[in-house]
PDB file of N, CA and C in Angstrom:
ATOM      1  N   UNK A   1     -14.871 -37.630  54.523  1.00  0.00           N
ATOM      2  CA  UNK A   1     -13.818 -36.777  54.022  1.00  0.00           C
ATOM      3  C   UNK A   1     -14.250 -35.329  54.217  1.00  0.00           C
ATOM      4  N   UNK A   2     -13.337 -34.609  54.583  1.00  0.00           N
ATOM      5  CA  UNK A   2     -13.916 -33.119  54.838  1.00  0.00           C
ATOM      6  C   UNK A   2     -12.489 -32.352  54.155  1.00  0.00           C
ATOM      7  N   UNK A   3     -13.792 -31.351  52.882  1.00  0.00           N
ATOM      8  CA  UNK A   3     -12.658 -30.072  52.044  1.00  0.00           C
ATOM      9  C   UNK A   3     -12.624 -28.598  53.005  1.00  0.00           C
ATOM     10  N   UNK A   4     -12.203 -28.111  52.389  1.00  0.00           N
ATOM     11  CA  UNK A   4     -12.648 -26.602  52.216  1.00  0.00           C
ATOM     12  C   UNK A   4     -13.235 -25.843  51.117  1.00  0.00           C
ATOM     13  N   UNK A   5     -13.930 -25.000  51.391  1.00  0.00           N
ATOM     14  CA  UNK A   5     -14.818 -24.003  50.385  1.00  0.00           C
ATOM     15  C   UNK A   5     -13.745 -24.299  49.083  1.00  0.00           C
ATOM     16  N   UNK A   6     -12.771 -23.917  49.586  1.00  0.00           N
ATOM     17  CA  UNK A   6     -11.836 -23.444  47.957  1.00  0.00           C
ATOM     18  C   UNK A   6     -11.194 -24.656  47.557  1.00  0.00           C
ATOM     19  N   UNK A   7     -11.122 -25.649  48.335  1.00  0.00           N
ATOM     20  CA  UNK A   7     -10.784 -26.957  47.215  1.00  0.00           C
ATOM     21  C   UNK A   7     -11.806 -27.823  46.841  1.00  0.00           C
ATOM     22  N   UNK A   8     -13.376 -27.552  47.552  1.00  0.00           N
ATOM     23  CA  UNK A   8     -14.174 -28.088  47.062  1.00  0.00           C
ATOM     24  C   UNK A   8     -14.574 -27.445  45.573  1.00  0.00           C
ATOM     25  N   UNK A   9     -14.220 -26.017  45.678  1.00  0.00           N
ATOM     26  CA  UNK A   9     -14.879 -25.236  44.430  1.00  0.00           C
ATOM     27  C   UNK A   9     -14.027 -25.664  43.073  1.00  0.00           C
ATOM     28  N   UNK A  10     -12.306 -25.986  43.843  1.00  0.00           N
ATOM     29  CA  UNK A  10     -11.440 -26.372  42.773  1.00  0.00           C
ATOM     30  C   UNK A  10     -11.787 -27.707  42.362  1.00  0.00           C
ATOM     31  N   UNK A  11     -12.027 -28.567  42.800  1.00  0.00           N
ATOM     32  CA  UNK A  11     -12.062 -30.046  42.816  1.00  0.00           C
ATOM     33  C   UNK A  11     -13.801 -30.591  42.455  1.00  0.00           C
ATOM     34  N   UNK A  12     -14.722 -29.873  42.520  1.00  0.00           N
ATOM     35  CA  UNK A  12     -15.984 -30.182  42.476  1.00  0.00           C
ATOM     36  C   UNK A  12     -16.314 -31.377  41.758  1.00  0.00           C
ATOM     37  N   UNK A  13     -15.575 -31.655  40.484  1.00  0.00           N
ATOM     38  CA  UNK A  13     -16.081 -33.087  39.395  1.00  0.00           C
ATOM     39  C   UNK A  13     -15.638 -34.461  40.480  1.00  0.00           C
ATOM     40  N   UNK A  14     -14.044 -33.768  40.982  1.00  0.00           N
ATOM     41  CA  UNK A  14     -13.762 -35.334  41.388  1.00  0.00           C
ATOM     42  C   UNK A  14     -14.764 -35.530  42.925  1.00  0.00           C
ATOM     43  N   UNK A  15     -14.714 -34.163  43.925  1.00  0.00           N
ATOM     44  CA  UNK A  15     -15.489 -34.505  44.697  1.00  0.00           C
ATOM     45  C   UNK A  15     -16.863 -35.719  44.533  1.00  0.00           C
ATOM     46  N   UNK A  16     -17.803 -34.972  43.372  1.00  0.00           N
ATOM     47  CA  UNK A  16     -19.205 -35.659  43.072  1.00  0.00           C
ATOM     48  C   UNK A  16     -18.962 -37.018  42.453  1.00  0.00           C
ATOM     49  N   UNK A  17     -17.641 -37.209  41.535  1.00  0.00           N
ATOM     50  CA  UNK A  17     -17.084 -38.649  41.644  1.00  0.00           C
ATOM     51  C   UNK A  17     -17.274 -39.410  42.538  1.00  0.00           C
ATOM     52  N   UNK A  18     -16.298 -39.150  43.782  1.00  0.00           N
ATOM     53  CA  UNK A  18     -16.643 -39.874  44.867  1.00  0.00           C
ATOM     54  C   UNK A  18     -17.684 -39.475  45.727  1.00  0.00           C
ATOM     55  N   UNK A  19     -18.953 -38.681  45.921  1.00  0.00           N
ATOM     56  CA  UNK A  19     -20.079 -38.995  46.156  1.00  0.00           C
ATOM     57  C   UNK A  19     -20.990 -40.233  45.581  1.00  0.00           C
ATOM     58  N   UNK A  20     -20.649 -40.061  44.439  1.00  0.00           N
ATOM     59  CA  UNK A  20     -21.453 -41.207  43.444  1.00  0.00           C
ATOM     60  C   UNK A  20     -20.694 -42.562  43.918  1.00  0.00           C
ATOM     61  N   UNK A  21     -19.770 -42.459  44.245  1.00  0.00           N
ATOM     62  CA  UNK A  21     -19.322 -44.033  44.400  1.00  0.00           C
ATOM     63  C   UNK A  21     -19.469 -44.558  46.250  1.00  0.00           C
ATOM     64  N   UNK A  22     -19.733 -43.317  46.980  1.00  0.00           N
ATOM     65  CA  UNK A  22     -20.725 -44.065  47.880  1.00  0.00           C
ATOM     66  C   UNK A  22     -19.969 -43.007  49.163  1.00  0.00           C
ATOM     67  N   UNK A  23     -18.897 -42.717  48.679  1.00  0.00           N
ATOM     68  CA  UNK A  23     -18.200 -41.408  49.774  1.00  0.00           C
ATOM     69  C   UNK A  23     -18.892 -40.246  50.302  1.00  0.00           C
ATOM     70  N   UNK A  24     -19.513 -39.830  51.576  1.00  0.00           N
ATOM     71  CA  UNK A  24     -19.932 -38.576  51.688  1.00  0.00           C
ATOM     72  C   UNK A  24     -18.975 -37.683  51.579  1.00  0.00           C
ATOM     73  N   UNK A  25     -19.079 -35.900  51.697  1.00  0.00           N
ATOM     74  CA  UNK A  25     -17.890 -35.108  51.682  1.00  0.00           C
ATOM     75  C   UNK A  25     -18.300 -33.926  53.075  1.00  0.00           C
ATOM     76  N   UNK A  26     -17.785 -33.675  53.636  1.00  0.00           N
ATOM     77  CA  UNK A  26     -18.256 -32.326  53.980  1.00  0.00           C
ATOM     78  C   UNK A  26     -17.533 -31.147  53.891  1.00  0.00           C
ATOM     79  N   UNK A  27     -18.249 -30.260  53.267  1.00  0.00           N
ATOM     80  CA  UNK A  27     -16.995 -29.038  52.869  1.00  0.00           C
ATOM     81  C   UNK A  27     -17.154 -27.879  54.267  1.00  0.00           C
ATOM     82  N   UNK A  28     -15.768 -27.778  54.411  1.00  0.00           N
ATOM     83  CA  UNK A  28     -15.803 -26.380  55.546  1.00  0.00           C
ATOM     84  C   UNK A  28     -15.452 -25.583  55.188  1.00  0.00           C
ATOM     85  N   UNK A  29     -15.912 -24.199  56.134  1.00  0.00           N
ATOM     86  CA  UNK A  29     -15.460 -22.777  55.829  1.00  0.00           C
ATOM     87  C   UNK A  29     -15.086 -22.783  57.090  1.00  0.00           C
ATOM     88  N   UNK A  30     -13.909 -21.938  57.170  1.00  0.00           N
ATOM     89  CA  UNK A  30     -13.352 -21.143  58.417  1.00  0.00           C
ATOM     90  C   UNK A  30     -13.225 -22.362  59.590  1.00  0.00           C
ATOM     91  N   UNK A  31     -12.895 -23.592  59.023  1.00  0.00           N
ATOM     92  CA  UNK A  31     -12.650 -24.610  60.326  1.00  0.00           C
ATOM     93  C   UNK A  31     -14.005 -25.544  60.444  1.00  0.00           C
ATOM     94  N   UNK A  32     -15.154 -24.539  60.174  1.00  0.00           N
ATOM     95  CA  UNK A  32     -16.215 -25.485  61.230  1.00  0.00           C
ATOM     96  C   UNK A  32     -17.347 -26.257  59.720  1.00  0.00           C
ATOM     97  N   UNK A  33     -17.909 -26.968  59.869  1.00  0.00           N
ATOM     98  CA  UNK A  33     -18.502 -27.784  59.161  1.00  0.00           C
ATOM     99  C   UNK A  33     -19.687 -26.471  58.870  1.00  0.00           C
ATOM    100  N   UNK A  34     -20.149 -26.388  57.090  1.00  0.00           N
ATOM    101  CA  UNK A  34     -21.025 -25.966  56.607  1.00  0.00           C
ATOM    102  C   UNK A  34     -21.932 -26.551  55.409  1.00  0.00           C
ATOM    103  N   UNK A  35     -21.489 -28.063  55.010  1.00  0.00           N
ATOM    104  CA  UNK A  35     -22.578 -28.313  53.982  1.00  0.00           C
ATOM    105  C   UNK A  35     -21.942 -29.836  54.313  1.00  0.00           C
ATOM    106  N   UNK A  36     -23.112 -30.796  53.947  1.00  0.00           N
ATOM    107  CA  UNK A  36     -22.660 -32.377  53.215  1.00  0.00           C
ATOM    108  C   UNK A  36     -23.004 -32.736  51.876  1.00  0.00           C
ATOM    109  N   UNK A  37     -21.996 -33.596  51.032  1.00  0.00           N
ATOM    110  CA  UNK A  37     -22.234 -33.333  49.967  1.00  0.00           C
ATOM    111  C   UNK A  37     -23.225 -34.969  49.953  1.00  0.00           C
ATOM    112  N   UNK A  38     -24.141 -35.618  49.218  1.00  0.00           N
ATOM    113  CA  UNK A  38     -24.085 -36.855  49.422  1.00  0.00           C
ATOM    114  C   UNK A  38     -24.992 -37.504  48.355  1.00  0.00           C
ATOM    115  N   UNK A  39     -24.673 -38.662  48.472  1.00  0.00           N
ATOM    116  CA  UNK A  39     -25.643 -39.184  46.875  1.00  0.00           C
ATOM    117  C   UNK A  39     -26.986 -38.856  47.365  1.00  0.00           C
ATOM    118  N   UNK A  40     -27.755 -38.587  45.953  1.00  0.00           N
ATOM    119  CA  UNK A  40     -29.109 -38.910  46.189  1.00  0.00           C
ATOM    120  C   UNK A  40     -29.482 -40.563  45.483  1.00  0.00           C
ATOM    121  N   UNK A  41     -30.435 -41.300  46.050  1.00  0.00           N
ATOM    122  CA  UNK A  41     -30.883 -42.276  45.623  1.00  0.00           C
ATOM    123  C   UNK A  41     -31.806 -42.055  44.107  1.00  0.00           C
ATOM    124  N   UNK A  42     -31.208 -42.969  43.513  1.00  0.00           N
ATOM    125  CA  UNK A  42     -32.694 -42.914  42.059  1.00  0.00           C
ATOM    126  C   UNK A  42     -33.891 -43.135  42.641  1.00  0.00           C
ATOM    127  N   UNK A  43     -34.899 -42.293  42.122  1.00  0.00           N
ATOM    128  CA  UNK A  43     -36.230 -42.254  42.706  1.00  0.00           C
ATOM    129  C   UNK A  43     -36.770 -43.001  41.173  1.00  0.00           C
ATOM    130  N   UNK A  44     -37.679 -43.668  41.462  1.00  0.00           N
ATOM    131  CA  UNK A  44     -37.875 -44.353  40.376  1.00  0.00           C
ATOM    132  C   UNK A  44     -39.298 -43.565  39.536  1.00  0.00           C
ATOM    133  N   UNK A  45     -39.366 -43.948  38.219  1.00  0.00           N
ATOM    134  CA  UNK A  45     -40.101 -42.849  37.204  1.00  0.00           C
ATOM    135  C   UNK A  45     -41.586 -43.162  37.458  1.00  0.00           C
ATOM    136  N   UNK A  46     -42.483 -42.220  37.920  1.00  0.00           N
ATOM    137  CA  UNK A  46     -43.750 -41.884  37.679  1.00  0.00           C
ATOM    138  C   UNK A  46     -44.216 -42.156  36.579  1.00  0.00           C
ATOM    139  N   UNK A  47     -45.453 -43.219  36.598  1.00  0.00           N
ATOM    140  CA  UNK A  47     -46.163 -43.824  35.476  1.00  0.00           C
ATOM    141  C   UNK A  47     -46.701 -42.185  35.118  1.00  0.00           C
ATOM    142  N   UNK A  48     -46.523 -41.727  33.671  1.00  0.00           N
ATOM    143  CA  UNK A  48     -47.146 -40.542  32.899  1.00  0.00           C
ATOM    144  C   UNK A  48     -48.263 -40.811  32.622  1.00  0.00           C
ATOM    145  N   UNK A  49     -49.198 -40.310  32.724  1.00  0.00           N
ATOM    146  CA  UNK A  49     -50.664 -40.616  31.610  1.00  0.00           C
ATOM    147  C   UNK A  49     -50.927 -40.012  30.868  1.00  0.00           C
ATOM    148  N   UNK A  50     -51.701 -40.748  30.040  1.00  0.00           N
ATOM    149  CA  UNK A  50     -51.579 -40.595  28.690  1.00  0.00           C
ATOM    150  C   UNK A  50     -52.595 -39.475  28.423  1.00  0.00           C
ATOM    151  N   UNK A  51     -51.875 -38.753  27.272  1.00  0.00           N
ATOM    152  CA  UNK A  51     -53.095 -37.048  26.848  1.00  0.00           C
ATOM    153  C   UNK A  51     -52.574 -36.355  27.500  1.00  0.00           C
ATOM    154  N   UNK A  52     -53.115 -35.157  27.089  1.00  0.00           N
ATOM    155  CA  UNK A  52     -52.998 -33.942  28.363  1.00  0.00           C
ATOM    156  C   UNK A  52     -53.993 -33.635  28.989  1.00  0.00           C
ATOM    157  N   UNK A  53     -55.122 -34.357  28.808  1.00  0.00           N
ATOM    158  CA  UNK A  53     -56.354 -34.396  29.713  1.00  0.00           C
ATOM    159  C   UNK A  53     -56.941 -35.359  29.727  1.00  0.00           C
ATOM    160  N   UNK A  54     -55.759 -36.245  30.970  1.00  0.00           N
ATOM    161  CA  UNK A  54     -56.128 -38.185  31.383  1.00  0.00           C
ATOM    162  C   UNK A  54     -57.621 -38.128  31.447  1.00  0.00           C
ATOM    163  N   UNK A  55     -58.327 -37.190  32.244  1.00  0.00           N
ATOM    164  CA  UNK A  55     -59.352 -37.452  32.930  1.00  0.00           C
ATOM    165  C   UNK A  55     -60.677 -36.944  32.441  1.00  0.00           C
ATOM    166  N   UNK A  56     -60.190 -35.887  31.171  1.00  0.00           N
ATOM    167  CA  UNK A  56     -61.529 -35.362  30.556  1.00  0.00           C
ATOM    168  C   UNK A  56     -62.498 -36.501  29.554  1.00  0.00           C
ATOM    169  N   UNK A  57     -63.618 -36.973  29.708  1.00  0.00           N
ATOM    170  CA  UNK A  57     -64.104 -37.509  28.895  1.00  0.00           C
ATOM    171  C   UNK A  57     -65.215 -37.011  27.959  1.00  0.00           C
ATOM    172  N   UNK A  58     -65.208 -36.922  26.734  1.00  0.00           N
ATOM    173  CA  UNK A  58     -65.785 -36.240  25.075  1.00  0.00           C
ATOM    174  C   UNK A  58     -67.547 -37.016  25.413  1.00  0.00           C
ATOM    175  N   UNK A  59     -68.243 -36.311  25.489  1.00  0.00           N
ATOM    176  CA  UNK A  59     -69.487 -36.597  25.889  1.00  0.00           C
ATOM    177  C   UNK A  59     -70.019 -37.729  24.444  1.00  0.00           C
ATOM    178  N   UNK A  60     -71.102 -38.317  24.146  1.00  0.00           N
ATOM    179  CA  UNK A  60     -71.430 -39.259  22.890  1.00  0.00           C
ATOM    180  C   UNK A  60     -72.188 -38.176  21.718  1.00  0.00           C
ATOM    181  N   UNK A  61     -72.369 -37.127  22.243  1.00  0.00           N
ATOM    182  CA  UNK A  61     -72.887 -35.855  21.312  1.00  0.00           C
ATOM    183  C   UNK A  61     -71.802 -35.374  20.546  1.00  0.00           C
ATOM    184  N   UNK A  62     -71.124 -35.625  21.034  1.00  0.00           N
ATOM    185  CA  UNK A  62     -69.323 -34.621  20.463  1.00  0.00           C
ATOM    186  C   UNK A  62     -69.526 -35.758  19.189  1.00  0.00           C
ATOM    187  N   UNK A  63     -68.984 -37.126  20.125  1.00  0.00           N
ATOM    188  CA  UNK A  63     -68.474 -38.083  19.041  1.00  0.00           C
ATOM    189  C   UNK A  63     -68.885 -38.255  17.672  1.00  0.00           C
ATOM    190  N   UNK A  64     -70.192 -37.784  16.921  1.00  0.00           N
ATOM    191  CA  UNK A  64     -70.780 -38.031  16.176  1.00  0.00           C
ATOM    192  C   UNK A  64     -70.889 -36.329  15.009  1.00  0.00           C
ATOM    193  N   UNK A  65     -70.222 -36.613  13.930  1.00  0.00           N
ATOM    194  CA  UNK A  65     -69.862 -34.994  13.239  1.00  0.00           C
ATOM    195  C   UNK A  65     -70.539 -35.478  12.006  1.00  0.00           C
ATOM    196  N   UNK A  66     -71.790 -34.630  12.236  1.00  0.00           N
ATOM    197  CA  UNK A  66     -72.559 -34.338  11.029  1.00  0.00           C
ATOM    198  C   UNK A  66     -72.252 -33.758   9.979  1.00  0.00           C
ATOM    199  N   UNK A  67     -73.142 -33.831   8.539  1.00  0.00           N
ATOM    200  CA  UNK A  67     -72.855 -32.670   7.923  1.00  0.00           C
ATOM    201  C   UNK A  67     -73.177 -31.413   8.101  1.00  0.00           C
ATOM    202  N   UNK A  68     -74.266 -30.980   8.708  1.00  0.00           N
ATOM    203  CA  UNK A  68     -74.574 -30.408   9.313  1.00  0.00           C
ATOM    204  C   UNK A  68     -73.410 -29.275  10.091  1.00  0.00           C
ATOM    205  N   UNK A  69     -72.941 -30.340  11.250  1.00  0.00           N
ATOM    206  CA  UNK A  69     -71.396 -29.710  11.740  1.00  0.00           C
ATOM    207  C   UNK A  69     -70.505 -29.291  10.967  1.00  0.00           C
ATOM    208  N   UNK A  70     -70.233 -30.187   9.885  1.00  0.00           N
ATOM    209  CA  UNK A  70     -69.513 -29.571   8.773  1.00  0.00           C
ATOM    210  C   UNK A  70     -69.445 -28.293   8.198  1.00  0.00           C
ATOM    211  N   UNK A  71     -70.756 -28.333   8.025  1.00  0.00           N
ATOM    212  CA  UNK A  71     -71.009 -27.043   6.987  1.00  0.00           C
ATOM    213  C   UNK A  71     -71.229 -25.694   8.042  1.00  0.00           C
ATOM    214  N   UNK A  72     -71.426 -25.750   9.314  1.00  0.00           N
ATOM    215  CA  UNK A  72     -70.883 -24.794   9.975  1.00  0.00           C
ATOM    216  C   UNK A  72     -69.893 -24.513  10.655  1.00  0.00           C
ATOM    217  N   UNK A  73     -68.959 -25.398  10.539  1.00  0.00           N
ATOM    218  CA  UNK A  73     -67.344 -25.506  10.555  1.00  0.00           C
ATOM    219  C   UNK A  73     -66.762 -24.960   9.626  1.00  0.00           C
ATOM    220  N   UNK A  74     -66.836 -25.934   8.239  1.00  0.00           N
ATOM    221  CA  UNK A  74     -66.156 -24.782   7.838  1.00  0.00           C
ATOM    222  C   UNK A  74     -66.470 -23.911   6.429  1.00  0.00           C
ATOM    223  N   UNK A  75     -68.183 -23.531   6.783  1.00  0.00           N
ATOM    224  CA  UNK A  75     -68.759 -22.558   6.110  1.00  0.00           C
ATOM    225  C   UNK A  75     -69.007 -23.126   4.598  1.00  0.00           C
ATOM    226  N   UNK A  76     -69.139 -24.428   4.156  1.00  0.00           N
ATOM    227  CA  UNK A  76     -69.500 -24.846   3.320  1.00  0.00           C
ATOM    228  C   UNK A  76     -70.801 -25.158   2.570  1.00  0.00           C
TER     229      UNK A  76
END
């Protein structure tokens, strides 16, 4: 199906309607072909990992909070 600039701009919801249902569009200016409109495919979701630092690992010195640590934490 091919619009023009100004009935694609008028029509834009129903245009992307029928993109989504499997119709390409191409809109023209001045006669000659300047854009295609066309579905994009679902790209499927990227496994997230978990934290915000997947990959940093807390050394076995960290893990262990003395009193010691305490009391120069928080000045006790």
């Amino acid at each position: 199906m091919e619009v023009g600039v100004y009935d694609a701009k008028t029509h834009l919801s129903k245009l992307l309607d029928m993109v989504a249902s499997g119709t390409d569009v191409v809109i023209t200016r001045n006669g000659s072909r300047a854009a295609l409109l066309t579905a994009v495919p679902d790209a499927p979701a990227a496994p997230r990992p978990f934290g915000l630092f997947p990959d940093y690992v807390i050394d076995e010195e960290w893990k262990a909070w003395t009193d010691d640590d305490e009391q120069m934490w928080y000045g006790n």
